[in-house]
PDB file of N, CA and C in Angstrom:
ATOM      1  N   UNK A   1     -49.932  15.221 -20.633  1.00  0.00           N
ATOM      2  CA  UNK A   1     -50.246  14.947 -19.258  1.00  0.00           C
ATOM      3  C   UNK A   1     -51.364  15.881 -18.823  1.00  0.00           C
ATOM      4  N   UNK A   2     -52.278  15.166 -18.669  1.00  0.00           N
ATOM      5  CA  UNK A   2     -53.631  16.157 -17.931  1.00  0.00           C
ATOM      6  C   UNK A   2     -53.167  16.376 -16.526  1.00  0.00           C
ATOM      7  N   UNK A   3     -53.539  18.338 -15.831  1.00  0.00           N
ATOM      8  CA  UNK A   3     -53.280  18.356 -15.276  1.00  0.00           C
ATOM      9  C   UNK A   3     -52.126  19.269 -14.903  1.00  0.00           C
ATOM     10  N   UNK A   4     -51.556  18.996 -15.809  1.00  0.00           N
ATOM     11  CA  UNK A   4     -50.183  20.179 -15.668  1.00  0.00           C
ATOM     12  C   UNK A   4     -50.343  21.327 -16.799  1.00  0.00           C
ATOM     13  N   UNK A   5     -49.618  22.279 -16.213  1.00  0.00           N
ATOM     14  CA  UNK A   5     -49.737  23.387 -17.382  1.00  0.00           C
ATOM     15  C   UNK A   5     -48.561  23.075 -18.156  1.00  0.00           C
ATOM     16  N   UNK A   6     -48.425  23.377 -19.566  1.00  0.00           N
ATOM     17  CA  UNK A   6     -47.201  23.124 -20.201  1.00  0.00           C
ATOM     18  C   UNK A   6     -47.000  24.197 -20.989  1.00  0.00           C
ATOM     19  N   UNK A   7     -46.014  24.654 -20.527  1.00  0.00           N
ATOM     20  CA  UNK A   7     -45.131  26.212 -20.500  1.00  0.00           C
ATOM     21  C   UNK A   7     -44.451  26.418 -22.036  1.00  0.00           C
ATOM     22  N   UNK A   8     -44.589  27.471 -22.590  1.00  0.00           N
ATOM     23  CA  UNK A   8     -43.231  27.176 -23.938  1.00  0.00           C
ATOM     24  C   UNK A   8     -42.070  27.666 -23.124  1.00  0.00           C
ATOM     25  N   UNK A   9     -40.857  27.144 -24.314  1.00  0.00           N
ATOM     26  CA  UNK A   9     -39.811  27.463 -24.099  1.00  0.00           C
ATOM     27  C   UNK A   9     -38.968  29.227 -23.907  1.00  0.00           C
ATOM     28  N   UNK A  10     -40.301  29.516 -24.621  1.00  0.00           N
ATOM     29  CA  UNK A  10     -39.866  31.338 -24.480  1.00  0.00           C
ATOM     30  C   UNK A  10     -39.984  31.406 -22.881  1.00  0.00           C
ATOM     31  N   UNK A  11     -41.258  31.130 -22.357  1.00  0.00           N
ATOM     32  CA  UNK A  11     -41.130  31.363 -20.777  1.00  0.00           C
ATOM     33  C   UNK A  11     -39.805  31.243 -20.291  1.00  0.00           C
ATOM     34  N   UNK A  12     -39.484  30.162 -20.168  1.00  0.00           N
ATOM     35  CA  UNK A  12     -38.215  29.786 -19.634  1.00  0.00           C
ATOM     36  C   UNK A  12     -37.006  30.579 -20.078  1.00  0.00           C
ATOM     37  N   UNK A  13     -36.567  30.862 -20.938  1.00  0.00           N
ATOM     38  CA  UNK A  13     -35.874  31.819 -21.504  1.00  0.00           C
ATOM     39  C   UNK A  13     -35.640  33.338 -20.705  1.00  0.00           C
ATOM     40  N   UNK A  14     -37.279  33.976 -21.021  1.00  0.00           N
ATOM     41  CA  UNK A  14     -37.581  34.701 -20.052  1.00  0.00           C
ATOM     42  C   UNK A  14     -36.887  34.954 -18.499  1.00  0.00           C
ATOM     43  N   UNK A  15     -37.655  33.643 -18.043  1.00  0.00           N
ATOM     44  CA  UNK A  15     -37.469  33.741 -16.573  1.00  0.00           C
ATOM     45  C   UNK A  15     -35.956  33.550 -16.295  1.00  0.00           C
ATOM     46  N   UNK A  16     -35.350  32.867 -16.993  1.00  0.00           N
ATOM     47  CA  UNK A  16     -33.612  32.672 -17.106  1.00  0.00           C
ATOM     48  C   UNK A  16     -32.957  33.849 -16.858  1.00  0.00           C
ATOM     49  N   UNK A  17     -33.568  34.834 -17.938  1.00  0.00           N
ATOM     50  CA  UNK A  17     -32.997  35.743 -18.366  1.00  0.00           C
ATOM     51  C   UNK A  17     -33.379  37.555 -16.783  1.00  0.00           C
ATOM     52  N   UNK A  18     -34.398  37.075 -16.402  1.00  0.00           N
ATOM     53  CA  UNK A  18     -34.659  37.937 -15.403  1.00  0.00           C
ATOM     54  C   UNK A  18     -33.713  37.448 -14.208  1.00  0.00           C
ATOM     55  N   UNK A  19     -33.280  36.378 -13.812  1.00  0.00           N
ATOM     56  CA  UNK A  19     -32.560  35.568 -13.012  1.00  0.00           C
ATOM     57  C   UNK A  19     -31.170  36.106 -13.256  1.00  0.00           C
ATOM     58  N   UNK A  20     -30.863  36.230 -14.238  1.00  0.00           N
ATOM     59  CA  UNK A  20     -29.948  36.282 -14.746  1.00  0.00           C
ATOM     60  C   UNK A  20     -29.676  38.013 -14.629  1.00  0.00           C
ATOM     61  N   UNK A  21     -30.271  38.184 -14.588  1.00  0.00           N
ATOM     62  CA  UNK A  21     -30.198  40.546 -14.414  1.00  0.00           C
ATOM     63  C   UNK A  21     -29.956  40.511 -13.418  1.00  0.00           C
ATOM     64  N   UNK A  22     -31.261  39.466 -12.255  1.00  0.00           N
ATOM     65  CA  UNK A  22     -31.481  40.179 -10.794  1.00  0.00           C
ATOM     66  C   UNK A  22     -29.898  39.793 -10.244  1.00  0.00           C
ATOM     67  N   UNK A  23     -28.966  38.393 -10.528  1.00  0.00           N
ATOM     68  CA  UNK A  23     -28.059  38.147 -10.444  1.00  0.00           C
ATOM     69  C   UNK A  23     -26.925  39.214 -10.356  1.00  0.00           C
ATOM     70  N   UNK A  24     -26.804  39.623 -11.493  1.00  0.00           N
ATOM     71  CA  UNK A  24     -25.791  40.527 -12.026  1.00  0.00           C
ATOM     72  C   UNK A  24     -26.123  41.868 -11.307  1.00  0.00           C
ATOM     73  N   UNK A  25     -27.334  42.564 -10.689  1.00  0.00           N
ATOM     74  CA  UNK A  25     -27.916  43.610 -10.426  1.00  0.00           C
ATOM     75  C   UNK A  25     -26.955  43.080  -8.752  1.00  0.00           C
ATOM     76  N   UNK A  26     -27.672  42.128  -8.102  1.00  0.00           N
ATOM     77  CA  UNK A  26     -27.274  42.293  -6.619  1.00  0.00           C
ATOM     78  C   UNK A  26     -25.323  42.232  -6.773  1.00  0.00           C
ATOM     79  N   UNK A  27     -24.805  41.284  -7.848  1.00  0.00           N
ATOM     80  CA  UNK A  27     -23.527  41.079  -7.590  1.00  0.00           C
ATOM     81  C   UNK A  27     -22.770  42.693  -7.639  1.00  0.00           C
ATOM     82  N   UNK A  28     -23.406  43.425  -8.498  1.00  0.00           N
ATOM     83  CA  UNK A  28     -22.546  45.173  -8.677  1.00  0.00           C
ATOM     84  C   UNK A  28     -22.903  45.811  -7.734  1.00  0.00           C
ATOM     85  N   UNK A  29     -24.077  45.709  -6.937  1.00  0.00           N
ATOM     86  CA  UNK A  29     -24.727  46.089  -5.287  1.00  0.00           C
ATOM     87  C   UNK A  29     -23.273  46.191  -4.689  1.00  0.00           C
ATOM     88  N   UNK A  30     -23.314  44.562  -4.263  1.00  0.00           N
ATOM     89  CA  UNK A  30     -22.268  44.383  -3.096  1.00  0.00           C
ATOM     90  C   UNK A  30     -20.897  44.630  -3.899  1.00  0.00           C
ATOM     91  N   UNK A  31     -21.003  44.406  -4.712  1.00  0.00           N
ATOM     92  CA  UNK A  31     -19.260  44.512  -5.372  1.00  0.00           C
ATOM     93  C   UNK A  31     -18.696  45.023  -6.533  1.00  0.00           C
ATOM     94  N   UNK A  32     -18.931  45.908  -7.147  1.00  0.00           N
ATOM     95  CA  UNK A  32     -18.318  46.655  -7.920  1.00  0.00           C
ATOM     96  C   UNK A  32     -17.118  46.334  -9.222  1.00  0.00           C
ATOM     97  N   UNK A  33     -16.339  45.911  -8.326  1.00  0.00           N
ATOM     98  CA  UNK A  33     -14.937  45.646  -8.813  1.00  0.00           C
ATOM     99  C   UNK A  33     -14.878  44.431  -9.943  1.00  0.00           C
ATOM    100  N   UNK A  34     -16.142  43.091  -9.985  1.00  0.00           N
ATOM    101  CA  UNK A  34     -15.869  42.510 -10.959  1.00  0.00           C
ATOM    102  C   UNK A  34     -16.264  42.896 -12.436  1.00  0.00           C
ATOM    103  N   UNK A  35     -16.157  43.971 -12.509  1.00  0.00           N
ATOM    104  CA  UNK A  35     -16.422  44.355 -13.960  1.00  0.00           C
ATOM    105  C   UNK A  35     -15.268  44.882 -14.109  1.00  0.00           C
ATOM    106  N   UNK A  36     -13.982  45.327 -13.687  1.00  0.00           N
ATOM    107  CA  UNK A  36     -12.494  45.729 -13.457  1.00  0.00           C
ATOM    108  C   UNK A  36     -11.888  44.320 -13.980  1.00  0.00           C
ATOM    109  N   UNK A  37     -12.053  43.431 -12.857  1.00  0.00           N
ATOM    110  CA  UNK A  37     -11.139  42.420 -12.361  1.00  0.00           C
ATOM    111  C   UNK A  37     -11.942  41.206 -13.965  1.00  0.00           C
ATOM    112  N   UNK A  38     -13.302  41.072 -14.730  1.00  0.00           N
ATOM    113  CA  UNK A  38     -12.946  40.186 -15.380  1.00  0.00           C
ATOM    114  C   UNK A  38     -12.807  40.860 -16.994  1.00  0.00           C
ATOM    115  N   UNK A  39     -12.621  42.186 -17.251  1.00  0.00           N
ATOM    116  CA  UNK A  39     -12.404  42.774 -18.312  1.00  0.00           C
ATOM    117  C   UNK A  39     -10.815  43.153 -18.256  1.00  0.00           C
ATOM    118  N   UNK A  40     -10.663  43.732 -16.808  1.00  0.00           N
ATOM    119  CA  UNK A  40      -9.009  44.174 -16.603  1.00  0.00           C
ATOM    120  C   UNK A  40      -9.000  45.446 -17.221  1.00  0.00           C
ATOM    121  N   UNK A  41      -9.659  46.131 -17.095  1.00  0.00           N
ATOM    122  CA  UNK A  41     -10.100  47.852 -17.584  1.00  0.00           C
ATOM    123  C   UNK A  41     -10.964  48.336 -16.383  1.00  0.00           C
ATOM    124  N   UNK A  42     -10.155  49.664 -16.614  1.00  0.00           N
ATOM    125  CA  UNK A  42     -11.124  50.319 -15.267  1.00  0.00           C
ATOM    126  C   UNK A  42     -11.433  51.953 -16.251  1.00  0.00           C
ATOM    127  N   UNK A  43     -12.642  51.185 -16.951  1.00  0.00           N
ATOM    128  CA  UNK A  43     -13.289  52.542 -17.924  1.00  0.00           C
ATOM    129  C   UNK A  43     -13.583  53.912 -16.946  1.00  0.00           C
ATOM    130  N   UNK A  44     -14.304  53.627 -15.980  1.00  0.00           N
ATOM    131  CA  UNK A  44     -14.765  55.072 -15.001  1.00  0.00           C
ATOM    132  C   UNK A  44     -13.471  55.680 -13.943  1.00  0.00           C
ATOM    133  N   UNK A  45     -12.457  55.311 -14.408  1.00  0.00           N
ATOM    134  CA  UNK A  45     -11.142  55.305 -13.530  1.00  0.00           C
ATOM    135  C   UNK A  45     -11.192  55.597 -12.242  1.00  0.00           C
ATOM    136  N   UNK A  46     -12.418  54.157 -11.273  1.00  0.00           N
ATOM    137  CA  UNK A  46     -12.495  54.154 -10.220  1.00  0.00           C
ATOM    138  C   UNK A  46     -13.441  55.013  -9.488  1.00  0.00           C
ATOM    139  N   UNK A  47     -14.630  55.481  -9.972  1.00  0.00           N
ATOM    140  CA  UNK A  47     -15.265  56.721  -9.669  1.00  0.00           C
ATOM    141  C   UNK A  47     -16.575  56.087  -9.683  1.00  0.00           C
ATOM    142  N   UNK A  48     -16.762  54.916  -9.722  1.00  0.00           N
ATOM    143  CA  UNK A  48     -18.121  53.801  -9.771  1.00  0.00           C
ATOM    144  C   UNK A  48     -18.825  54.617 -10.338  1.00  0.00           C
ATOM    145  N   UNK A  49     -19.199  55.656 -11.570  1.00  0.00           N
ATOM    146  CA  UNK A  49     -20.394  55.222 -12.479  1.00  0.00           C
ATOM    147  C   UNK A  49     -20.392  54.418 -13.607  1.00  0.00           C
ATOM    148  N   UNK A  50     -20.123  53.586 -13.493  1.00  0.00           N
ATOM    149  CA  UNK A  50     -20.272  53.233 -14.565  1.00  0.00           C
ATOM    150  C   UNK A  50     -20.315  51.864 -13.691  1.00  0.00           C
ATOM    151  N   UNK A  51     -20.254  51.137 -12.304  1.00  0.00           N
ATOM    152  CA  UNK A  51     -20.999  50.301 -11.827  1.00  0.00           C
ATOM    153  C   UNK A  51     -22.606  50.313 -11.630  1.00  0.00           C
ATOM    154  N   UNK A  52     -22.926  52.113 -11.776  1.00  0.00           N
ATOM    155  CA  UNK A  52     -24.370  52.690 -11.071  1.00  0.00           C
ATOM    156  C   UNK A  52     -25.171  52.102 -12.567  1.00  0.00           C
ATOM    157  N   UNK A  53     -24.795  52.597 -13.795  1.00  0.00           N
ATOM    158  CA  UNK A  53     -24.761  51.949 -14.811  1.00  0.00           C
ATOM    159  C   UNK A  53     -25.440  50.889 -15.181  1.00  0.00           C
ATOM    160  N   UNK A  54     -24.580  49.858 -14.641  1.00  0.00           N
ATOM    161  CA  UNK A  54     -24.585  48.603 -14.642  1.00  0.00           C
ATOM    162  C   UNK A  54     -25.832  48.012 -14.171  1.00  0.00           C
ATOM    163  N   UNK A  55     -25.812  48.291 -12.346  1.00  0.00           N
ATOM    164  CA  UNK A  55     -26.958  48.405 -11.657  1.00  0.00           C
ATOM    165  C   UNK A  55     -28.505  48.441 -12.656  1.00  0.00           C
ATOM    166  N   UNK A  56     -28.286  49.652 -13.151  1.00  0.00           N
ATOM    167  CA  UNK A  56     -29.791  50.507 -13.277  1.00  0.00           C
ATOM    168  C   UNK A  56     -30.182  49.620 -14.414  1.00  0.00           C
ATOM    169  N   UNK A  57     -29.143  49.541 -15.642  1.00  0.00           N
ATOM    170  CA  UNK A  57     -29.490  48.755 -16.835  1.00  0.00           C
ATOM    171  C   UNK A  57     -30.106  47.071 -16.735  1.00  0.00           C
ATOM    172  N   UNK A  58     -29.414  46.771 -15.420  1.00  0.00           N
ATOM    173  CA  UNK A  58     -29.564  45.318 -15.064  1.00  0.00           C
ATOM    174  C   UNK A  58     -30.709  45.114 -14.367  1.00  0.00           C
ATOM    175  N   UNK A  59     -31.178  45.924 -13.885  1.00  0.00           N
ATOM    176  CA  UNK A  59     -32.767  45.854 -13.165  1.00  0.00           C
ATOM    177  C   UNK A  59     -33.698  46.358 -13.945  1.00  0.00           C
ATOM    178  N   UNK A  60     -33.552  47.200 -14.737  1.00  0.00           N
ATOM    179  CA  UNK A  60     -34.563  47.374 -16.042  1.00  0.00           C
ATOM    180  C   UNK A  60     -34.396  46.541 -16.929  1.00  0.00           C
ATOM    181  N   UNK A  61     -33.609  46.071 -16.938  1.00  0.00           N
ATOM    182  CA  UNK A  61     -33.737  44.603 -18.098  1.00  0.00           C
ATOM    183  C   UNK A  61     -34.681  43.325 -17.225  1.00  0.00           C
ATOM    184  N   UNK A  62     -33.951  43.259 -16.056  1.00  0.00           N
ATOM    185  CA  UNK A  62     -34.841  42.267 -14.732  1.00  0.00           C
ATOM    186  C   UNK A  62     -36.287  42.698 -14.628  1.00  0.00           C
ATOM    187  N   UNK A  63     -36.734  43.612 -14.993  1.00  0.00           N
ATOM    188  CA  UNK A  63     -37.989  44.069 -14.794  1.00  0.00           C
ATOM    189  C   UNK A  63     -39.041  44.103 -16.373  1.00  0.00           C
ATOM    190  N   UNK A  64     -38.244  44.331 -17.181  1.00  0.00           N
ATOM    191  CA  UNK A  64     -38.342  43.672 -18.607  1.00  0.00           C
ATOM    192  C   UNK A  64     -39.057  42.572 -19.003  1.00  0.00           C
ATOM    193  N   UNK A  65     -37.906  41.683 -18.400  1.00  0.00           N
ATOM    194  CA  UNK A  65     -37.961  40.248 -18.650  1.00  0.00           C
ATOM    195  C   UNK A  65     -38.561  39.519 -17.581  1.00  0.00           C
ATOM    196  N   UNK A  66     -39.082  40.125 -16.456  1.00  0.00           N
ATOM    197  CA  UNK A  66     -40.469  39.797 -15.678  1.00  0.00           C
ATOM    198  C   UNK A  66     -41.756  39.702 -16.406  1.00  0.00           C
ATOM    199  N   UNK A  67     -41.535  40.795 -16.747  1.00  0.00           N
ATOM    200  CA  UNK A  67     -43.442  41.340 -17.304  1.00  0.00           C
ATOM    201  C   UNK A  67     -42.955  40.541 -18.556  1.00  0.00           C
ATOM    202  N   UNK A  68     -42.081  40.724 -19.431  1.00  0.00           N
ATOM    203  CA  UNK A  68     -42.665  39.768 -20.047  1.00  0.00           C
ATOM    204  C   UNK A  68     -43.101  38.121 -20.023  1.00  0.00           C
ATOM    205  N   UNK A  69     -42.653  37.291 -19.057  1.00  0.00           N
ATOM    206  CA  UNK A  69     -42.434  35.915 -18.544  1.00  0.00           C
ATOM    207  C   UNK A  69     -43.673  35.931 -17.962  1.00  0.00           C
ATOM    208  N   UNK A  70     -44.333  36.937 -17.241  1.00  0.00           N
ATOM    209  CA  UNK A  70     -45.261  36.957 -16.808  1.00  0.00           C
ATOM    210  C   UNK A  70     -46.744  37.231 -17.721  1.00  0.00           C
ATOM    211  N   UNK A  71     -45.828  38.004 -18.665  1.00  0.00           N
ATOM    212  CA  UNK A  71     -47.358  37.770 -20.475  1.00  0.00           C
ATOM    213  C   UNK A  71     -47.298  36.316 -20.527  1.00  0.00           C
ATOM    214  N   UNK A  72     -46.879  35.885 -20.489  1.00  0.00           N
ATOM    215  CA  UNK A  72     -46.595  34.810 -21.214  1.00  0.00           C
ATOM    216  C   UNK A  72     -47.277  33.679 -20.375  1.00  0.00           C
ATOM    217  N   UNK A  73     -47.146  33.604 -18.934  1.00  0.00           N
ATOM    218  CA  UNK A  73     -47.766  32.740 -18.323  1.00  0.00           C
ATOM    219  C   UNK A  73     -49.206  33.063 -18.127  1.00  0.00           C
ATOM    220  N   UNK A  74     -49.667  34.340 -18.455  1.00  0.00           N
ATOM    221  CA  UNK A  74     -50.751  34.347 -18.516  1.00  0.00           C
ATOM    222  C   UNK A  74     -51.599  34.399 -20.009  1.00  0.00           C
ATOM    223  N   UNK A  75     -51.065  34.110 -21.105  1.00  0.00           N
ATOM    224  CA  UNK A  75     -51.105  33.203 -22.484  1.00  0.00           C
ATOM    225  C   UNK A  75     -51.181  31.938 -21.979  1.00  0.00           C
ATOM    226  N   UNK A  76     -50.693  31.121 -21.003  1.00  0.00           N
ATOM    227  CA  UNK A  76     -50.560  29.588 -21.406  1.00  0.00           C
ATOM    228  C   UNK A  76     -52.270  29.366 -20.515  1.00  0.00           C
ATOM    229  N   UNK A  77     -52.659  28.485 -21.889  1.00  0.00           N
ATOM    230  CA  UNK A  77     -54.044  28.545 -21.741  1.00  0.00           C
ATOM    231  C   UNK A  77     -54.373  27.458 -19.958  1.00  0.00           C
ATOM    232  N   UNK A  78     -55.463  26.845 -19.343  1.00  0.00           N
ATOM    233  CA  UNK A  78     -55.170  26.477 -18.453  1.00  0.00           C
ATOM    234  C   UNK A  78     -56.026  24.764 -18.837  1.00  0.00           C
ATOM    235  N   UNK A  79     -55.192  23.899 -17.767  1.00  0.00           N
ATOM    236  CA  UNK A  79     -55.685  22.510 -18.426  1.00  0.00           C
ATOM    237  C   UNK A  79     -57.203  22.478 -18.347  1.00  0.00           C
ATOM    238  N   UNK A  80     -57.650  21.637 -18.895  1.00  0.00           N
ATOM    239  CA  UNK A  80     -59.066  21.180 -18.961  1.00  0.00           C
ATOM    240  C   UNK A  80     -59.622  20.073 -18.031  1.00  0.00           C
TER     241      UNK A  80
END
């Protein structure tokens, strides 16, 4: 199709996968407790680091998997 850019599948992956951090990043923000409630272990015995953890790892992965999604769209050559 002339006209459209056509993306690989790594992009998408990518961008899934940053979606997917920023997700998990805001859900330990507001709430903590589902890393308790879907493991049923409370490793930091209630002392939230190990939600702060969670947080920090999940937005450096979100920030990761930006820049890279963002190599990538600027690889996809542009139509003619």
């Amino acid at each position: 199709m002339r006209g459209y850019i056509t993306l690989r599948g790594r992009f998408w992956v990518e961008a899934g996968l940053a979606v997917l951090a920023l997700v998990l990043t805001l859900l330990t923000l507001l709430n903590g407790e589902w890393i308790e409630w879907l493991t049923g272990m409370d490793p930091d015995r209630g002392d939230g680091s190990l939600e702060w953890i969670v947080v920090a790892a999940c937005f450096f992965a979100f920030l990761v998997c930006v820049a890279m999604a963002r190599l990538e769209w600027r690889r996809t050559p542009l139509p003619a």
